[in-house]
PDB file of N, CA and C in Angstrom:
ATOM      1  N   UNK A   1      62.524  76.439  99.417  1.00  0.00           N
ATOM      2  CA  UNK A   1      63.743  76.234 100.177  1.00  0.00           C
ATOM      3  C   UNK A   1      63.816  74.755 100.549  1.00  0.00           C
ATOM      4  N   UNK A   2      64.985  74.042 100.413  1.00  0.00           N
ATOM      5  CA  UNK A   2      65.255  72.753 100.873  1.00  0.00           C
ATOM      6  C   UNK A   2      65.585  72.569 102.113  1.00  0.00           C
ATOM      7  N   UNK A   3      65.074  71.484 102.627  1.00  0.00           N
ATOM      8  CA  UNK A   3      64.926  71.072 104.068  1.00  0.00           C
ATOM      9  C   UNK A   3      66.375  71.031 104.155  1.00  0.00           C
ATOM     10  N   UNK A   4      67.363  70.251 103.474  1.00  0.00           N
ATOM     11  CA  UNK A   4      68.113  70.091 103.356  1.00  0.00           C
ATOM     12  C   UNK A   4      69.367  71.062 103.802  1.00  0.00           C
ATOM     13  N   UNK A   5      69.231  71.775 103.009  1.00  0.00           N
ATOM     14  CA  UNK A   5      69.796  73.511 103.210  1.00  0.00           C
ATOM     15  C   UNK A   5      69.860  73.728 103.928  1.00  0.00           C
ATOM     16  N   UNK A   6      68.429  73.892 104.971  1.00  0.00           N
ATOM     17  CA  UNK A   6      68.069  74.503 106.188  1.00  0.00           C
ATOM     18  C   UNK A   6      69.190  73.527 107.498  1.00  0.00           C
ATOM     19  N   UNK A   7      69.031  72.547 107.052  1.00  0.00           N
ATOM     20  CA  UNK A   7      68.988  71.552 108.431  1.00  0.00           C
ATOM     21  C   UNK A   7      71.103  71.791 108.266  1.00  0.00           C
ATOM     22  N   UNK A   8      71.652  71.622 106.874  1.00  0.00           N
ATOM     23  CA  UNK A   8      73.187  71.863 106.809  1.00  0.00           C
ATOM     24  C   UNK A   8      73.055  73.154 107.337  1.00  0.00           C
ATOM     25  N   UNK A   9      72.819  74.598 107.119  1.00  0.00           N
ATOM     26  CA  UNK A   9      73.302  75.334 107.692  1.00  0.00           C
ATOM     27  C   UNK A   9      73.124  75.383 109.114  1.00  0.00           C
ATOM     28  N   UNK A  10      71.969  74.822 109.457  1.00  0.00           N
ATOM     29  CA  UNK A  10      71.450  75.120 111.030  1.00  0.00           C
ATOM     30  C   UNK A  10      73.141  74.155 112.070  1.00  0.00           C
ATOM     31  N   UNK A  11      73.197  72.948 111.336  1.00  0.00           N
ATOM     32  CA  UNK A  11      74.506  71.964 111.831  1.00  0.00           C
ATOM     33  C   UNK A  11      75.774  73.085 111.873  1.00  0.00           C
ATOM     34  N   UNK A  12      75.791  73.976 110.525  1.00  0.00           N
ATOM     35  CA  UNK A  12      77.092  74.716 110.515  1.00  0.00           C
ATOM     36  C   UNK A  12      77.011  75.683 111.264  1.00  0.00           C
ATOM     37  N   UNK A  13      75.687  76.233 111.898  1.00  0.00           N
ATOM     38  CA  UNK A  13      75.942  77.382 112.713  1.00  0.00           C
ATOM     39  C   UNK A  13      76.399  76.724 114.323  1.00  0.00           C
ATOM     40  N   UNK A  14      75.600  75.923 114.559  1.00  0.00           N
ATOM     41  CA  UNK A  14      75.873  74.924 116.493  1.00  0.00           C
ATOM     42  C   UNK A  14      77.245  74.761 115.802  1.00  0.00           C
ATOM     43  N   UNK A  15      78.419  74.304 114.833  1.00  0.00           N
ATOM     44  CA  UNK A  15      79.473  74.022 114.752  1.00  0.00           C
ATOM     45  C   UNK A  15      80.363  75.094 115.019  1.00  0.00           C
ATOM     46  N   UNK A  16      79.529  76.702 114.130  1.00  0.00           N
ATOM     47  CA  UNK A  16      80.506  77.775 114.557  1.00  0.00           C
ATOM     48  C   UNK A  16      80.555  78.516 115.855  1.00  0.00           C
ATOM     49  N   UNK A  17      79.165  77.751 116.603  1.00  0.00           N
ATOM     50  CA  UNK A  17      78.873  78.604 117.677  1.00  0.00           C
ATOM     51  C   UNK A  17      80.359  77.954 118.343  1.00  0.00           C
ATOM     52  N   UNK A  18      79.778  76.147 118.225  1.00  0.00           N
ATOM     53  CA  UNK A  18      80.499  75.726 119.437  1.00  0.00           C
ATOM     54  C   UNK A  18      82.381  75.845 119.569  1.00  0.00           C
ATOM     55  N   UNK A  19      82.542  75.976 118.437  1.00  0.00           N
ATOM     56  CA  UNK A  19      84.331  76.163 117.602  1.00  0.00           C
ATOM     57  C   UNK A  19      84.396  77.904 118.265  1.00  0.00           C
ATOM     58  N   UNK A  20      83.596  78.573 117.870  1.00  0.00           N
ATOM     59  CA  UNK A  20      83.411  80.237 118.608  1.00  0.00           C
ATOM     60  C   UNK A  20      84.115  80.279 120.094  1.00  0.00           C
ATOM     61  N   UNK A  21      83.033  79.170 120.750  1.00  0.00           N
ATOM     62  CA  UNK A  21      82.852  79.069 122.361  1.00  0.00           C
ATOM     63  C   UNK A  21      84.433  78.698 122.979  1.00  0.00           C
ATOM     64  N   UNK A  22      84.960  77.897 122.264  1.00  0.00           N
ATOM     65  CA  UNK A  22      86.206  76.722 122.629  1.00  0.00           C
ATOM     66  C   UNK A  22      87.003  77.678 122.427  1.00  0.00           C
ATOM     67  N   UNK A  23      87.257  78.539 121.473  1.00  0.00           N
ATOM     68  CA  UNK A  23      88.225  78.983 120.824  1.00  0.00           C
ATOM     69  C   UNK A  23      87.979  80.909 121.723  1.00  0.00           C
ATOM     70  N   UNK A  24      87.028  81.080 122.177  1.00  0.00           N
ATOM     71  CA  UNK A  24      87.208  82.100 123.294  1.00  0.00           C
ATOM     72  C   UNK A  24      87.268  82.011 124.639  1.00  0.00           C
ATOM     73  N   UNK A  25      87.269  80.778 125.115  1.00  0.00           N
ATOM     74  CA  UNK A  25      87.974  80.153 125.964  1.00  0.00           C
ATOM     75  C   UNK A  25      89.587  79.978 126.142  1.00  0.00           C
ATOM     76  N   UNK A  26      90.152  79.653 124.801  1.00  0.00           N
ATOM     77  CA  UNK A  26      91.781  79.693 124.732  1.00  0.00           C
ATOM     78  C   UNK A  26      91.857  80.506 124.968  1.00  0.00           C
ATOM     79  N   UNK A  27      91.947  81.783 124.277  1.00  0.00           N
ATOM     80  CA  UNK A  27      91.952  83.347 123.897  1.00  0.00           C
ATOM     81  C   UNK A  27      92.108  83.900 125.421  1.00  0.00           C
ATOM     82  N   UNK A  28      91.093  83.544 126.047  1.00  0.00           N
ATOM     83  CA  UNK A  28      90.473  84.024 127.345  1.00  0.00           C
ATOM     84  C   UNK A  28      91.773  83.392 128.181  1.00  0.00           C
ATOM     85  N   UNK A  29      91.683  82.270 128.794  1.00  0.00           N
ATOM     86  CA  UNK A  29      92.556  81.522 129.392  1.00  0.00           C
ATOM     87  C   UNK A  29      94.215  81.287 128.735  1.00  0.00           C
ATOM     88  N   UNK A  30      94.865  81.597 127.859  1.00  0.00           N
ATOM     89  CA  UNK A  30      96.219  81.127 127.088  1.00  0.00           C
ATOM     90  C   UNK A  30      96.649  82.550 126.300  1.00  0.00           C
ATOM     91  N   UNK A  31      95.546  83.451 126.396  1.00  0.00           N
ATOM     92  CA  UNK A  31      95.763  84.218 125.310  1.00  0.00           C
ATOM     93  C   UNK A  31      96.501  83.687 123.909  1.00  0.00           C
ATOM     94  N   UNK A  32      96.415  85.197 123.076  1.00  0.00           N
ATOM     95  CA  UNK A  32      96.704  84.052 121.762  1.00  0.00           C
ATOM     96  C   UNK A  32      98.270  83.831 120.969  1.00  0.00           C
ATOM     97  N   UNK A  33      98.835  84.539 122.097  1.00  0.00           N
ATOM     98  CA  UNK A  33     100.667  83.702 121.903  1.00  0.00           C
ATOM     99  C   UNK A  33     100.793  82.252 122.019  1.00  0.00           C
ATOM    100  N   UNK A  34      99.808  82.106 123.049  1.00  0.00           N
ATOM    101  CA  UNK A  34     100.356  80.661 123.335  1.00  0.00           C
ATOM    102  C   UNK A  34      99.806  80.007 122.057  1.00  0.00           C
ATOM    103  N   UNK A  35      98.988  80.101 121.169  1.00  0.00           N
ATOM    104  CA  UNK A  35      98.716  79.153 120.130  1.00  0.00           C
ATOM    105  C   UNK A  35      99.537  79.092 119.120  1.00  0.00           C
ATOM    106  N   UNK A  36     100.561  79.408 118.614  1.00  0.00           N
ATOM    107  CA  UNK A  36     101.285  79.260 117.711  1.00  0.00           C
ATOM    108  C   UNK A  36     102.400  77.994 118.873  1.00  0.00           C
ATOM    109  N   UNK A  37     102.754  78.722 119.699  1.00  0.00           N
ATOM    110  CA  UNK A  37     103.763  77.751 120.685  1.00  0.00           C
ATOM    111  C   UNK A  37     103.642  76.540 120.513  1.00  0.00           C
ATOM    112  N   UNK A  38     102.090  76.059 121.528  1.00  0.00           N
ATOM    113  CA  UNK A  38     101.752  74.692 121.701  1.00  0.00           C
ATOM    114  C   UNK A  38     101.224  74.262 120.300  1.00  0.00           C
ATOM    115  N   UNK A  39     100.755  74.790 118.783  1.00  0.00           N
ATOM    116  CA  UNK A  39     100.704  74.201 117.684  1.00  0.00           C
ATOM    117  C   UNK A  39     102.011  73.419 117.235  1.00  0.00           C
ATOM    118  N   UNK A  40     102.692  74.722 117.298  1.00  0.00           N
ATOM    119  CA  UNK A  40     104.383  73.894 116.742  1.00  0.00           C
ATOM    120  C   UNK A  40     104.710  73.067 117.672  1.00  0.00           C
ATOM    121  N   UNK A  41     104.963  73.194 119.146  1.00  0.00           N
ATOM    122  CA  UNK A  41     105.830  72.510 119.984  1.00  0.00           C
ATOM    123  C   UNK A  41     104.937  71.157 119.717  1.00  0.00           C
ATOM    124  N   UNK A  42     103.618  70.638 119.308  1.00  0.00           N
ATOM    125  CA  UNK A  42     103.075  69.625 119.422  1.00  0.00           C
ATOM    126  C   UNK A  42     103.864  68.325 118.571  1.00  0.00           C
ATOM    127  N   UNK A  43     104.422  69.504 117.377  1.00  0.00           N
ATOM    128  CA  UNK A  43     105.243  68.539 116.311  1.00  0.00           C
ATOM    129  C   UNK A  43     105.948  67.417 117.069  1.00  0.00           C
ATOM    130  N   UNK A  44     106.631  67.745 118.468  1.00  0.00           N
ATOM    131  CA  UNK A  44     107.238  66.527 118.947  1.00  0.00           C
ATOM    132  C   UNK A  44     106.616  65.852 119.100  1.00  0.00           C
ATOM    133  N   UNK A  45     105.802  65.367 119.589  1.00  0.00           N
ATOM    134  CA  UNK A  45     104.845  63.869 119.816  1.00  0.00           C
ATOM    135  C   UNK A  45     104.443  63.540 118.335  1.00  0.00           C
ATOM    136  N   UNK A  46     104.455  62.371 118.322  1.00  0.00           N
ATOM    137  CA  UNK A  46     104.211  61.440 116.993  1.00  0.00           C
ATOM    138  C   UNK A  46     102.853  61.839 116.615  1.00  0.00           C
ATOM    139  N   UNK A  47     101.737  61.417 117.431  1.00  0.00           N
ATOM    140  CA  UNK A  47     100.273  61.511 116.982  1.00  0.00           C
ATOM    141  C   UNK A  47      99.871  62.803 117.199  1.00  0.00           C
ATOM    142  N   UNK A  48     100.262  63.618 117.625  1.00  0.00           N
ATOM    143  CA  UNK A  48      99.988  64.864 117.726  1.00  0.00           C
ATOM    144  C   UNK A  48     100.567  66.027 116.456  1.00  0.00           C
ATOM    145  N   UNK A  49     101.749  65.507 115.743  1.00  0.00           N
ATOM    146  CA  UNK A  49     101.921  65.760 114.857  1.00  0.00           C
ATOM    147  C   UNK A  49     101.155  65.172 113.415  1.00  0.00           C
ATOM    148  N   UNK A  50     101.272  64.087 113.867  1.00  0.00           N
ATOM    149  CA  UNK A  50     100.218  63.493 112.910  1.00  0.00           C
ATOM    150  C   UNK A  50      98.654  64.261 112.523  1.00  0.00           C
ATOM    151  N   UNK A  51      98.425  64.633 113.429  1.00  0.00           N
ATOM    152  CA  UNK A  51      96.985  65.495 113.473  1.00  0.00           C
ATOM    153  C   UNK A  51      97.601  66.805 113.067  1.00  0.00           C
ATOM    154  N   UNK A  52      98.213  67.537 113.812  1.00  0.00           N
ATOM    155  CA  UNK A  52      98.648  68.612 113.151  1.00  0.00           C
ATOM    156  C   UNK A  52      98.871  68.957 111.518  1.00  0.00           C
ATOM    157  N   UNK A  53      99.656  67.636 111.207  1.00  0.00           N
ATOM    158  CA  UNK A  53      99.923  67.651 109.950  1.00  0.00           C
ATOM    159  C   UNK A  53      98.896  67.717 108.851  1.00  0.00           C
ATOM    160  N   UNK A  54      98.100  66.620 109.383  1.00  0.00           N
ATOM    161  CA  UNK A  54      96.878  66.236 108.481  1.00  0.00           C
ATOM    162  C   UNK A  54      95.597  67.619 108.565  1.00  0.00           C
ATOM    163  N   UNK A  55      95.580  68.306 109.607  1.00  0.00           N
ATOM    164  CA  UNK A  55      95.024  69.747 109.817  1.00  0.00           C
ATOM    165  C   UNK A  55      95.639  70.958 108.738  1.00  0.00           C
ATOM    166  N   UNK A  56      97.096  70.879 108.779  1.00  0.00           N
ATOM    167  CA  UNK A  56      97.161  71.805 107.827  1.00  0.00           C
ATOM    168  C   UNK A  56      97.751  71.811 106.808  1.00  0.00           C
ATOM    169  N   UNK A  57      96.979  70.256 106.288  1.00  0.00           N
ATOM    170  CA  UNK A  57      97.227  69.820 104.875  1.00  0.00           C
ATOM    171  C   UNK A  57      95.786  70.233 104.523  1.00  0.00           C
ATOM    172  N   UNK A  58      94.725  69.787 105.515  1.00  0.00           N
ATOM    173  CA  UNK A  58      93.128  70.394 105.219  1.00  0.00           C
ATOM    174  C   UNK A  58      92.885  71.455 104.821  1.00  0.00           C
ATOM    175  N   UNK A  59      94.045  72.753 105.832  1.00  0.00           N
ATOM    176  CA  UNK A  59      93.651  74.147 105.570  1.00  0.00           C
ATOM    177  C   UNK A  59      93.961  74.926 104.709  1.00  0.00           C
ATOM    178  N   UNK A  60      95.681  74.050 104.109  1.00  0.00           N
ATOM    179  CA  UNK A  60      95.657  74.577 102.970  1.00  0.00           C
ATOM    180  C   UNK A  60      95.335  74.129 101.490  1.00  0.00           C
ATOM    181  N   UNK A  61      94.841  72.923 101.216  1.00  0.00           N
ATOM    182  CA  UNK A  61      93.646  72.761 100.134  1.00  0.00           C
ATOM    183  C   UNK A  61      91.892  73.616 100.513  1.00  0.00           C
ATOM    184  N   UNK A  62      91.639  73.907 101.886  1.00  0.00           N
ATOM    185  CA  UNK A  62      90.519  74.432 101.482  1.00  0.00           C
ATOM    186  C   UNK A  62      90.795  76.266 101.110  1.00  0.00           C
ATOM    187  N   UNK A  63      92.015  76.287 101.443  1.00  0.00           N
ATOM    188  CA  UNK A  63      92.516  77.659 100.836  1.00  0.00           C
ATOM    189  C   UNK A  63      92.800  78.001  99.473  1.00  0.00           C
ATOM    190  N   UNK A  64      93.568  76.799  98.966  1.00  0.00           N
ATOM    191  CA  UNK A  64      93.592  76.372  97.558  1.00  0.00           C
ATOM    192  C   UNK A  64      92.198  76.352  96.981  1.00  0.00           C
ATOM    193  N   UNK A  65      90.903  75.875  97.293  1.00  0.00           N
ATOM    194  CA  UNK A  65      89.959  76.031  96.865  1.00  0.00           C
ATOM    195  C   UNK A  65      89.483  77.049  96.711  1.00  0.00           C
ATOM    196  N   UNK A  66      88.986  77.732  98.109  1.00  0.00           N
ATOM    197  CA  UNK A  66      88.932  79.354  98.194  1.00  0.00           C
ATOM    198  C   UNK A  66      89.427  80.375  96.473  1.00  0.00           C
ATOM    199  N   UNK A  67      90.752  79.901  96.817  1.00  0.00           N
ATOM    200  CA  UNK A  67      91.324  80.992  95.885  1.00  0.00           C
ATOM    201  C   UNK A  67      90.569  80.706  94.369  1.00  0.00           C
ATOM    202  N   UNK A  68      90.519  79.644  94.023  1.00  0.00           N
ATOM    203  CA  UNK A  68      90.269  78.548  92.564  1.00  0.00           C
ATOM    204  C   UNK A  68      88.899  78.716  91.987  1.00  0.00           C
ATOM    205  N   UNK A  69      88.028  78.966  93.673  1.00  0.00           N
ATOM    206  CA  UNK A  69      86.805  79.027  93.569  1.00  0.00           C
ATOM    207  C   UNK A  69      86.435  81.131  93.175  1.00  0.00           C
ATOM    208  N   UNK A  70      87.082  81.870  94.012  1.00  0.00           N
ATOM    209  CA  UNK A  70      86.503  83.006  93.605  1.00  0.00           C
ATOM    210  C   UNK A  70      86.992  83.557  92.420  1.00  0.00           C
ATOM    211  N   UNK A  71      85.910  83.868  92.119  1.00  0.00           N
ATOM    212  CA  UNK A  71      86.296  84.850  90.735  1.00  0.00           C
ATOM    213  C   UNK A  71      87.385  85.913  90.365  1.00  0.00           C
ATOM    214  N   UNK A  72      87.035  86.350  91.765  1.00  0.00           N
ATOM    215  CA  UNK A  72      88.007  87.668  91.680  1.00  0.00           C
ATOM    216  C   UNK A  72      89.356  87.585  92.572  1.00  0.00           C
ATOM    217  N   UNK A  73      90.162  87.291  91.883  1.00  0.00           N
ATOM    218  CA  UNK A  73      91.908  86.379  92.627  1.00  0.00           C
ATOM    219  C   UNK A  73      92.411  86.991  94.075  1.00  0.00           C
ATOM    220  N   UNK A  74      91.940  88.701  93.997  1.00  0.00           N
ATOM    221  CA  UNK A  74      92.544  89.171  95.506  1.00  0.00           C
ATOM    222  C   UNK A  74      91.946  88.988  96.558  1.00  0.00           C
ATOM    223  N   UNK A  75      90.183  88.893  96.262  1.00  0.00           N
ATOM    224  CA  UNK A  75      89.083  87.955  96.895  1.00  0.00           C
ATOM    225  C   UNK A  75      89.460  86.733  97.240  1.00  0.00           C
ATOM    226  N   UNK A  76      89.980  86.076  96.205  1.00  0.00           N
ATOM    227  CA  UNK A  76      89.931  84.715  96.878  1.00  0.00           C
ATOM    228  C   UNK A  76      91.211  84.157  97.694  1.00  0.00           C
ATOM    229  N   UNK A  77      92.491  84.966  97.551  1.00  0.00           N
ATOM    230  CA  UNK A  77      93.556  85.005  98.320  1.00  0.00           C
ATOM    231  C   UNK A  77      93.118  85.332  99.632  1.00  0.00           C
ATOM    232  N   UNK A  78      92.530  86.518  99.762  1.00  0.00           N
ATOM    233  CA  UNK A  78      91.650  86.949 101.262  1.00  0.00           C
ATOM    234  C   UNK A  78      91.087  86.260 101.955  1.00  0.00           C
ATOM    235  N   UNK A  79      90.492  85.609 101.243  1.00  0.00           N
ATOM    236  CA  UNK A  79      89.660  84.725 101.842  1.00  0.00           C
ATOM    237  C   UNK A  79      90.482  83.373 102.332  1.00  0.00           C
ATOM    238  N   UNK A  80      91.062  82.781 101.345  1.00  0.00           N
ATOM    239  CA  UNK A  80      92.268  81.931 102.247  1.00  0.00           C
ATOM    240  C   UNK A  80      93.411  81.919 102.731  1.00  0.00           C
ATOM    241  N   UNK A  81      93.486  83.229 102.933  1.00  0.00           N
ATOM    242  CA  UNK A  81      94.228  83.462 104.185  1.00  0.00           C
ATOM    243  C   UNK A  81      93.349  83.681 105.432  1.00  0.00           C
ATOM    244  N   UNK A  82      92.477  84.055 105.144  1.00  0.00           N
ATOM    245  CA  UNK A  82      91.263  83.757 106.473  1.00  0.00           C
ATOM    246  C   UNK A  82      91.008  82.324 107.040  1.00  0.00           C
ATOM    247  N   UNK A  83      90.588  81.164 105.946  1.00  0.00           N
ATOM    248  CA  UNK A  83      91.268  80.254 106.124  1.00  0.00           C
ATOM    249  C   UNK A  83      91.609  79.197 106.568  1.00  0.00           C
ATOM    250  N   UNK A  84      93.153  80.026 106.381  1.00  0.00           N
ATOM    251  CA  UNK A  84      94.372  79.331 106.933  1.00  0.00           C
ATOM    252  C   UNK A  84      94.555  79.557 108.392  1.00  0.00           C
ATOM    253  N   UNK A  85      94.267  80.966 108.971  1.00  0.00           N
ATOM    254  CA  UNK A  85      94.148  81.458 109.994  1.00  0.00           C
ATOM    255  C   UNK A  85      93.211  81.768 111.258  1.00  0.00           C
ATOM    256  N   UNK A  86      92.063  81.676 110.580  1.00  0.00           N
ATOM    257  CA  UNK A  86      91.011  81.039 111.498  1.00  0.00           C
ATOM    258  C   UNK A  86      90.487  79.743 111.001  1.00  0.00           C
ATOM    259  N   UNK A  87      90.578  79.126 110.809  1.00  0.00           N
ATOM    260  CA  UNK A  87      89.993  77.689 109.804  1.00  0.00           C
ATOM    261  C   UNK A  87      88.706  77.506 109.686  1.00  0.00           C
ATOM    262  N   UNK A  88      87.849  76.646 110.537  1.00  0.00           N
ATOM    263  CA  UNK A  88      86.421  76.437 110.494  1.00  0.00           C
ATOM    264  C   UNK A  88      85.739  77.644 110.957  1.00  0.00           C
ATOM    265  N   UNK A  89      85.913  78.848 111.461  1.00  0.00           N
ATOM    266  CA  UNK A  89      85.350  79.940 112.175  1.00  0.00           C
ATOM    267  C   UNK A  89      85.579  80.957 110.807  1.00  0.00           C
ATOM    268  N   UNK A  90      86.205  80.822 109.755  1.00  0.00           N
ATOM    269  CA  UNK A  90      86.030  81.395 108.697  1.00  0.00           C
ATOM    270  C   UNK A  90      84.905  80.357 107.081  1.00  0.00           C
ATOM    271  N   UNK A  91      85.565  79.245 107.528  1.00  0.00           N
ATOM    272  CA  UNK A  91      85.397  78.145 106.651  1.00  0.00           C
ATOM    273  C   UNK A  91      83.975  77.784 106.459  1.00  0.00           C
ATOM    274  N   UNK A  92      83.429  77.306 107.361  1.00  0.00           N
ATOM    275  CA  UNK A  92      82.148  77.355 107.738  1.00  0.00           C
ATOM    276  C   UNK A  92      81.139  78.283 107.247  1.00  0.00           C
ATOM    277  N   UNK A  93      81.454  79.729 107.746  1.00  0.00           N
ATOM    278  CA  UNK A  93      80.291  80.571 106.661  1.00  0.00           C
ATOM    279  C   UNK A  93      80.468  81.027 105.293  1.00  0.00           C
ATOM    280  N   UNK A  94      82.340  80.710 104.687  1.00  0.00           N
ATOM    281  CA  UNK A  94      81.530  80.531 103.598  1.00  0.00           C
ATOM    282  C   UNK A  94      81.148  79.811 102.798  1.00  0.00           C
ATOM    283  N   UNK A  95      81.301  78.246 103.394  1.00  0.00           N
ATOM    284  CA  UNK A  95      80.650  77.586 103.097  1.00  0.00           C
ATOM    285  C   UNK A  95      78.972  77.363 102.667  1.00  0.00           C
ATOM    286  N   UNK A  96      78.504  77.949 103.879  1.00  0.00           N
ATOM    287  CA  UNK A  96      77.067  77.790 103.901  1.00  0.00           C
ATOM    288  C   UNK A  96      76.793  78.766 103.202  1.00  0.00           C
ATOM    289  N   UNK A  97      77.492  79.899 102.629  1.00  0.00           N
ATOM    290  CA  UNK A  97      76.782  80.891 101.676  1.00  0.00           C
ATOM    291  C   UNK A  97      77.179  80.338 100.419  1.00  0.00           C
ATOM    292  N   UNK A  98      78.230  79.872  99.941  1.00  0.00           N
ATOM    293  CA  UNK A  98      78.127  79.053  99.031  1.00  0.00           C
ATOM    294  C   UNK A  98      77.100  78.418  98.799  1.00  0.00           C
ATOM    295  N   UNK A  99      76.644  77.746  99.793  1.00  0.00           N
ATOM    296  CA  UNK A  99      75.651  76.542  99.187  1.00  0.00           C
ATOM    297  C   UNK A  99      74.629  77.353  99.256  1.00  0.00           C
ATOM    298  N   UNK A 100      74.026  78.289  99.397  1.00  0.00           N
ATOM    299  CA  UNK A 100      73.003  79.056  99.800  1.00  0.00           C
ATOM    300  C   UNK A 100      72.900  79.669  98.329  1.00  0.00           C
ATOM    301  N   UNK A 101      73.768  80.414  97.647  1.00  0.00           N
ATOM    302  CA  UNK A 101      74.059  81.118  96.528  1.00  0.00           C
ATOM    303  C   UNK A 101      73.623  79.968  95.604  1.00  0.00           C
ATOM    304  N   UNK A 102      74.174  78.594  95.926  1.00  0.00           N
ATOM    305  CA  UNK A 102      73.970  77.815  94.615  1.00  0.00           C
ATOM    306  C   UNK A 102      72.610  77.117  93.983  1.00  0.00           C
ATOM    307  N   UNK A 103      71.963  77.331  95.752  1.00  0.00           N
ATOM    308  CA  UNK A 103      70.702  76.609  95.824  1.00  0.00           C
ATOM    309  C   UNK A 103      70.873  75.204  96.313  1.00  0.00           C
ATOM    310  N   UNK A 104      71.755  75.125  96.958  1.00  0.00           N
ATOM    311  CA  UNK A 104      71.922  73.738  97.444  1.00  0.00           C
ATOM    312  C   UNK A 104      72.336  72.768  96.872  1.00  0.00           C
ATOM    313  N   UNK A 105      72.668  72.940  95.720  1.00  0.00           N
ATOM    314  CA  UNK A 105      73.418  72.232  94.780  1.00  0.00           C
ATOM    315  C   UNK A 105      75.106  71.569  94.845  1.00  0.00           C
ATOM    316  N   UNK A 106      75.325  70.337  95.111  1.00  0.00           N
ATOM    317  CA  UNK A 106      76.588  70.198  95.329  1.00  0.00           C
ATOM    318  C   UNK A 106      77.467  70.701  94.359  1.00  0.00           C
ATOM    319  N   UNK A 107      77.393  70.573  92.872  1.00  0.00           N
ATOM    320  CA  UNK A 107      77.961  70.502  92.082  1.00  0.00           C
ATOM    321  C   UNK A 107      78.691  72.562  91.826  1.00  0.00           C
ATOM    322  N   UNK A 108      77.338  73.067  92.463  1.00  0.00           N
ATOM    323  CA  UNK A 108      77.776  74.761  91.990  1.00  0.00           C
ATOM    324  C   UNK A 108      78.622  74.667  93.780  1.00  0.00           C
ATOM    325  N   UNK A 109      78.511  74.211  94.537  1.00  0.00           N
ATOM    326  CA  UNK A 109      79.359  74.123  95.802  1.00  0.00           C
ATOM    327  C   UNK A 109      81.196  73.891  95.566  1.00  0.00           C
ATOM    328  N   UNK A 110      80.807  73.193  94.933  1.00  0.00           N
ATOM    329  CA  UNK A 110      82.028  72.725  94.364  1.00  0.00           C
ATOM    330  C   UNK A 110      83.116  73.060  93.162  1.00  0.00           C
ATOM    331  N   UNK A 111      82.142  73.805  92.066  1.00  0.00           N
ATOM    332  CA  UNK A 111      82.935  74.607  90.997  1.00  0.00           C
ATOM    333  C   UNK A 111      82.881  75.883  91.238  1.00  0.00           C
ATOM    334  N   UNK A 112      83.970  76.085  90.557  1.00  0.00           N
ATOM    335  CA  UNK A 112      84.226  77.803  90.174  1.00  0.00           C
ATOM    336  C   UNK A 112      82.210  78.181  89.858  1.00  0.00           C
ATOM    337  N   UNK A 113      82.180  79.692  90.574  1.00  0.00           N
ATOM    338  CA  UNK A 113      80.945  80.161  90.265  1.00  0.00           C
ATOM    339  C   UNK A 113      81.046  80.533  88.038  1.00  0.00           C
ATOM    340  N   UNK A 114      82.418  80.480  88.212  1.00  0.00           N
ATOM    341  CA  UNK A 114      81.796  81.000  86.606  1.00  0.00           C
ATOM    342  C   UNK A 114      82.085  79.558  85.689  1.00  0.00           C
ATOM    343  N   UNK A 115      81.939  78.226  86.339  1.00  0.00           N
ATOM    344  CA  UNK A 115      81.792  77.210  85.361  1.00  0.00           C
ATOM    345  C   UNK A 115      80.894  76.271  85.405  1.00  0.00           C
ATOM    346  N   UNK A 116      79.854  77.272  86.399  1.00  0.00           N
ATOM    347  CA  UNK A 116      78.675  76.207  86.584  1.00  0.00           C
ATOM    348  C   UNK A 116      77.700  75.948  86.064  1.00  0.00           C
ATOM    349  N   UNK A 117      77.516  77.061  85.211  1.00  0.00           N
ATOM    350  CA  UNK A 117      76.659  77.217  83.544  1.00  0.00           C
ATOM    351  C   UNK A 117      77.388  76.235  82.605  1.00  0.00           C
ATOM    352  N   UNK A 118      78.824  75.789  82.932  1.00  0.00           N
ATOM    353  CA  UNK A 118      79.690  75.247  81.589  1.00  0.00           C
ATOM    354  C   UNK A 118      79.556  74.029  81.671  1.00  0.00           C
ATOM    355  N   UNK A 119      79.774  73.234  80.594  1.00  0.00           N
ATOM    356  CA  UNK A 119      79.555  71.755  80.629  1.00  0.00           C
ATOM    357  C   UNK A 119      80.883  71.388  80.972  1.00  0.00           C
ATOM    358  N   UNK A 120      81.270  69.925  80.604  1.00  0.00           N
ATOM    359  CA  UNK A 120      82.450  69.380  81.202  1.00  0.00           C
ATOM    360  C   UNK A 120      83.164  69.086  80.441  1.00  0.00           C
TER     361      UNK A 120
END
């Protein structure tokens, strides 16, 4: 096992804990109407849209990936719509099972599982 491995997933779990923690705090305190509200209503402010924007330009290429990446198309739609909709609290583990499956390998992280046997 690579140190490596170990030490990325151990970072991605304190990331999902702490994204977990924040995000049952809203829930708790705003319940979860108010998050669609204050997402959109943010569009008015300049830099706040700016972030917004650039957030779910992120979520939907790593959804686009998702889909590109699984094999099986209704799988991988599922999965990014997960997503799109929880983002890093979905994103995150399967990330790290990705890399876990590949052996730590960027390159099988990154391709389709069925072109990682294939040359280029």
């Amino acid at each position: 096992m690579k140190i490596s491995l170990v030490l990325f997933s151990v970072a991605a779990a304190i990331a999902w804990a702490t994204l977990f923690y924040i995000s049952a705090h809203a829930v708790s305190a705003m319940g979860t109407d108010a998050a669609g509200q204050i997402f959109f209503g943010d569009f008015s402010h300049p830099w706040r849209a700016q972030f917004n924007a650039d957030f779910s330009i992120h979520l939907l290429l790593v959804a686009a990936w998702m889909i590109w990446r699984t094999p099986n198309r209704i799988v991988g739609v599922v999965c990014g719509a997960l997503a799109v909709c929880f983002g890093a609290l979905f994103t995150l583990p399967f990330v790290v099972l990705a890399t876990w499956r590949g052996g730590g390998i960027a390159a099988a992280l990154v391709r389709a599982p069925r072109a990682v046997g294939a040359r280029p």
